[in-house]
Protein backbone atom coordinates (compact mmCIF):
# COMPACT_ATOMS: atom_id res chain seq x y z
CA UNK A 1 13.27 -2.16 -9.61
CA UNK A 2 14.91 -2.94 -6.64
CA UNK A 3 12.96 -4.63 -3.41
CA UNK A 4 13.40 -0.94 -1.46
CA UNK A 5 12.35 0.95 -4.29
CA UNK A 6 9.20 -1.20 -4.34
CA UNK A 7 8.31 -1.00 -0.66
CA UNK A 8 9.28 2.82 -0.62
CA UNK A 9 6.36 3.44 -3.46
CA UNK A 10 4.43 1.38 -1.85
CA UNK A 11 4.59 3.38 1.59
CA UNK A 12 4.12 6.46 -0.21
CA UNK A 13 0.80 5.53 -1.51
CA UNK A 14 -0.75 3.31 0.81
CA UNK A 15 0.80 3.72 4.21
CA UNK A 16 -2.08 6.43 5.37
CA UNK A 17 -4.65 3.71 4.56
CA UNK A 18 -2.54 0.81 6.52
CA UNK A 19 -1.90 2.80 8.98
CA UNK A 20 -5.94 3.28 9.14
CA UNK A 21 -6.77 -0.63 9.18
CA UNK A 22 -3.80 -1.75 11.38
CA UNK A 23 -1.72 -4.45 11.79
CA UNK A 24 -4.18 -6.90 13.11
CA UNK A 25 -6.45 -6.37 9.57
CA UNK A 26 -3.08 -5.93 7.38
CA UNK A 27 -1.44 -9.20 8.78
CA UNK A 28 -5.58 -11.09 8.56
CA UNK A 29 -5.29 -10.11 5.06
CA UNK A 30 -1.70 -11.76 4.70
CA UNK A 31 -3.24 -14.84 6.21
CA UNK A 32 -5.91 -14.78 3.14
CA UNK A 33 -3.72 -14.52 0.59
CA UNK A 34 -1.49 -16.97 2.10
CA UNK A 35 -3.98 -19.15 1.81
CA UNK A 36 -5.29 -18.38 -1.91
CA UNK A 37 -1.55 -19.35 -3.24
CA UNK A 38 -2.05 -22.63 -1.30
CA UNK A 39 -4.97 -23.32 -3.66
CA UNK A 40 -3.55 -21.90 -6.55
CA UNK A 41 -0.34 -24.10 -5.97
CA UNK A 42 -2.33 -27.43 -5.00
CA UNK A 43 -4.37 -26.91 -8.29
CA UNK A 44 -1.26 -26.02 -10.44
CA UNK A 45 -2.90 -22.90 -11.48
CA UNK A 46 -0.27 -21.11 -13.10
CA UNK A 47 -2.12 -18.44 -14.29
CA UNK A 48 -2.83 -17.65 -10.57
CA UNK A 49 0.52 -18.51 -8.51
CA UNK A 50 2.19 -15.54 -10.09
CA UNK A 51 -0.76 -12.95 -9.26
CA UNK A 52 -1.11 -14.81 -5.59
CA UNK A 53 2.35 -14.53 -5.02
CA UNK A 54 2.10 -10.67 -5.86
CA UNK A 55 -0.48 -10.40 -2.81
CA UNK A 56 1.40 -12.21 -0.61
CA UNK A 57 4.32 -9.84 -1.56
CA UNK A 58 2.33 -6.75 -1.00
CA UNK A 59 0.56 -7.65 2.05
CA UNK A 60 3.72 -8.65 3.88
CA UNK A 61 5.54 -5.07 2.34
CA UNK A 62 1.90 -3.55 3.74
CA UNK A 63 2.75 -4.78 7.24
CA UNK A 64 6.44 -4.30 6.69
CA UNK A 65 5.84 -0.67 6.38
CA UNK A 66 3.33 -0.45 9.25
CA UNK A 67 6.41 -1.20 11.57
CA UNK A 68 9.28 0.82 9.60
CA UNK A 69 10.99 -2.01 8.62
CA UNK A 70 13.14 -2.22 5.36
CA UNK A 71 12.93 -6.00 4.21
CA UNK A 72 15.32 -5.78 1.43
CA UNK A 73 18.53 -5.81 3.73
CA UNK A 74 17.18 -8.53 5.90
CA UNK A 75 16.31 -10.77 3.03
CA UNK A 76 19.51 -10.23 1.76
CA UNK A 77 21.65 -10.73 5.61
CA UNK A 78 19.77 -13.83 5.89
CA UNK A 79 19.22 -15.52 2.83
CA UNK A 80 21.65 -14.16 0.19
CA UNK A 81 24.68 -13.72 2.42
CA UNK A 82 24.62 -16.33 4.29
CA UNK A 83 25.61 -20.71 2.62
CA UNK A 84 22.67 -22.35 1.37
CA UNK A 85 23.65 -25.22 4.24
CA UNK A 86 23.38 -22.66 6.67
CA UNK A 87 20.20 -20.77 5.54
CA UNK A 88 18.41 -24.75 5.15
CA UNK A 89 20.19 -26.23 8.35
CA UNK A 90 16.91 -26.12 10.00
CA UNK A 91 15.14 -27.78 6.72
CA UNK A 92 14.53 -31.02 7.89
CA UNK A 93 11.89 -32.31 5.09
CA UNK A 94 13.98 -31.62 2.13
CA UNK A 95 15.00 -34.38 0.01
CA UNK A 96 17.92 -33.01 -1.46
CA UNK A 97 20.06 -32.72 2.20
């Protein structure tokens, strides 16, 4: 499944509800999850990363929606089509630069 078929699903079945708790809730939520991969990821919790990284994912898409925008082509513009020395010239605490 492609990225736009995702969020396009997605908008059909929850964008009334979204829509209902807003951005402000929506992007509080993102914050959460955000914050339950950093624990997941600082304990090595495998079994967890993937299902945290799924929120994350879905809340952002959630809030994506809210505002009509389609992430798939901007993901790809600026990280896909675009050098990797480019896309990490702003990296500055990488070790491999």
């Amino acid at each position: 499944m492609e990225l736009s078929e995702l969020q396009k699903e997605m908008k059909d079945r929850y964008s009334d509800k979204d829509l209902q708790m807003g951005s402000a809730f929506l992007m509080n939520v993102l914050i959460e999850e955000v914050g339950e991969l950093s624990r997941a990821t600082r304990k090595e919790a495998k079994s967890n990363i993937g299902e945290e990284v799924a929120d994350v994912i879905f809340s952002a898409i959630s809030l994506a929606n809210i505002f009509d925008v389609q992430v798939e082509p901007i993901l790809k513009e600026k990280y896909l089509d675009r050098p990797l020395s480019e896309v990490s010239k702003k990296w500055t605490d990488v070790t491999w630069k």
